[in-house]
N, C-alpha and C. Protein backbone atom coordinates (compact mmCIF):
# COMPACT_ATOMS: atom_id res chain seq x y z
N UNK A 1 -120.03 35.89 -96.00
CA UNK A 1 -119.76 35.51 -94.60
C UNK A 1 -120.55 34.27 -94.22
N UNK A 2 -121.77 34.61 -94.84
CA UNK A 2 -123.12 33.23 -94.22
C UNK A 2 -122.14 32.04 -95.04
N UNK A 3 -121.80 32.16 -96.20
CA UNK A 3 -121.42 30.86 -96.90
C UNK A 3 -120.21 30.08 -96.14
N UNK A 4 -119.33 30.86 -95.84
CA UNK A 4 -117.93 30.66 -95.30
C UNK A 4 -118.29 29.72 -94.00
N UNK A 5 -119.51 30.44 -93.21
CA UNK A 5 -119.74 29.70 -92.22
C UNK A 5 -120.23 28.27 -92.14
N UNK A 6 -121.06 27.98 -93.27
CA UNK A 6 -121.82 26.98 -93.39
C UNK A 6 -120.77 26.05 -93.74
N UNK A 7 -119.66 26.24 -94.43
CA UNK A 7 -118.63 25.32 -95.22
C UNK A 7 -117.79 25.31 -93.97
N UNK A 8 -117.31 25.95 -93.17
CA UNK A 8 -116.25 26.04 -92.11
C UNK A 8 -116.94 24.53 -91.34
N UNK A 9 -118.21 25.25 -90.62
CA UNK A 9 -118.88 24.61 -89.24
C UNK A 9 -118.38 23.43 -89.85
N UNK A 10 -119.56 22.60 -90.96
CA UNK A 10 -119.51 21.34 -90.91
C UNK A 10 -118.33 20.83 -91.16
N UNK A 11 -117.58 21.09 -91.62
CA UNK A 11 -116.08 20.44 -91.83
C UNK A 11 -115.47 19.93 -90.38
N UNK A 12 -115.41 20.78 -89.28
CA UNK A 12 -114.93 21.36 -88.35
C UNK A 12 -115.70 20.05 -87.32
N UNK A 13 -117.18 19.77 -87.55
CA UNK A 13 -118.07 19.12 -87.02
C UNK A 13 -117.66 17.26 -87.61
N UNK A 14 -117.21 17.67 -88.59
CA UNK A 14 -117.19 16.04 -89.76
C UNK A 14 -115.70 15.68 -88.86
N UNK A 15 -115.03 16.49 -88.88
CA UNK A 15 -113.40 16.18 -88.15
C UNK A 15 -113.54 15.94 -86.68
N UNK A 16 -114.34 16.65 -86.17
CA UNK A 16 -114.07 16.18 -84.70
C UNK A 16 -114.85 14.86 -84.47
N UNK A 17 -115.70 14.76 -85.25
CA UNK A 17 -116.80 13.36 -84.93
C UNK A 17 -116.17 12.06 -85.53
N UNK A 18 -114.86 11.98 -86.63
CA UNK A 18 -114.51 11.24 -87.36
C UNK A 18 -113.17 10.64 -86.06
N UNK A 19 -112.99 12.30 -85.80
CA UNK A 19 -111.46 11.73 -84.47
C UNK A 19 -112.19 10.88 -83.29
N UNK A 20 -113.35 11.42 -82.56
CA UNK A 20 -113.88 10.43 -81.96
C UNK A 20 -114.34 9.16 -82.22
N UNK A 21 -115.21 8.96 -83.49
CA UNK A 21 -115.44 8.14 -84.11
C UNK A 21 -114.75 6.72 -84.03
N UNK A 22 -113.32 7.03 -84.87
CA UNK A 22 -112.20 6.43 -84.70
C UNK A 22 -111.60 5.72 -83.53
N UNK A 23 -111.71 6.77 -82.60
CA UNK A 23 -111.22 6.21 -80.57
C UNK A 23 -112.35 5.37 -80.59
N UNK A 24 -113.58 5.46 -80.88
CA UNK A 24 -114.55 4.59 -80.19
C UNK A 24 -114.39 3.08 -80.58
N UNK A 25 -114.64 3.64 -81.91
CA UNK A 25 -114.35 2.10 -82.74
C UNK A 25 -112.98 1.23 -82.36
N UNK A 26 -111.90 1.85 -82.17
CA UNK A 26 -110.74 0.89 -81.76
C UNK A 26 -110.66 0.42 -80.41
N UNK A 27 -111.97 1.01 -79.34
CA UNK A 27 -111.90 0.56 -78.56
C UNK A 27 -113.54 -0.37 -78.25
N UNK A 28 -114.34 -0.48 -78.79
CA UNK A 28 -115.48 -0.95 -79.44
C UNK A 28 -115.49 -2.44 -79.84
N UNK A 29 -114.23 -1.76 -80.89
CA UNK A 29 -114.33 -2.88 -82.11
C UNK A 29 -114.06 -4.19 -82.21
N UNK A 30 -113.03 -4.69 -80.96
CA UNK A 30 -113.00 -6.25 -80.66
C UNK A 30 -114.39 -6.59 -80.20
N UNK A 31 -114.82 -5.96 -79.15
CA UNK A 31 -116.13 -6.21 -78.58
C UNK A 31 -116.92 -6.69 -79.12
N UNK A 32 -117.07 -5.95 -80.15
CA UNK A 32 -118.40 -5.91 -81.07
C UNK A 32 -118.36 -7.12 -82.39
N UNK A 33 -116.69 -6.96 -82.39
CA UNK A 33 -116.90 -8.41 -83.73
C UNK A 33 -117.18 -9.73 -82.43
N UNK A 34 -116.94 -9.77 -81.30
CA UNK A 34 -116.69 -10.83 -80.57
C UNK A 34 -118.74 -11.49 -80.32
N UNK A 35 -119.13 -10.03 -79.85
CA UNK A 35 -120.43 -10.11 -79.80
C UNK A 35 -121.51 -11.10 -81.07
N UNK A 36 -120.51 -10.46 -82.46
CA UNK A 36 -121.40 -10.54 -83.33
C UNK A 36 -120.76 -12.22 -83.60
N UNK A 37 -119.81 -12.48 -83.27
CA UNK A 37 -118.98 -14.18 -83.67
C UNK A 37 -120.25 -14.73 -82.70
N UNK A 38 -120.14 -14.62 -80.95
CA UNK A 38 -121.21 -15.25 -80.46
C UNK A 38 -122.71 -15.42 -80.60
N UNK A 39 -123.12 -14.51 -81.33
CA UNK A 39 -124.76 -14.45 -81.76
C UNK A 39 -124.27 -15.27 -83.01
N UNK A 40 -124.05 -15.58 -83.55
CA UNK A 40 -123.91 -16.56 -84.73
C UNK A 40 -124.27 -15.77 -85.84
């Protein structure tokens, strides 16, 4: 049961942080290359 849990959670934890992850970055991600073009 303990094992099942330990393998479930983080999976469960890796997927929801990867789906956010993802939204952030596509909305981030012009920003941030634009930021990094102006700092030279």
């Amino acid at each position: 049961m303990s094992s099942l849990l330990f393998i479930t959670i983080p999976s469960v934890f890796v997927g929801s942080a990867r789906a956010i992850g993802y939204s952030i970055f596509k909305f981030v991600g012009p920003f941030y290359i634009v930021g990094l073009l102006c700092a030279g």
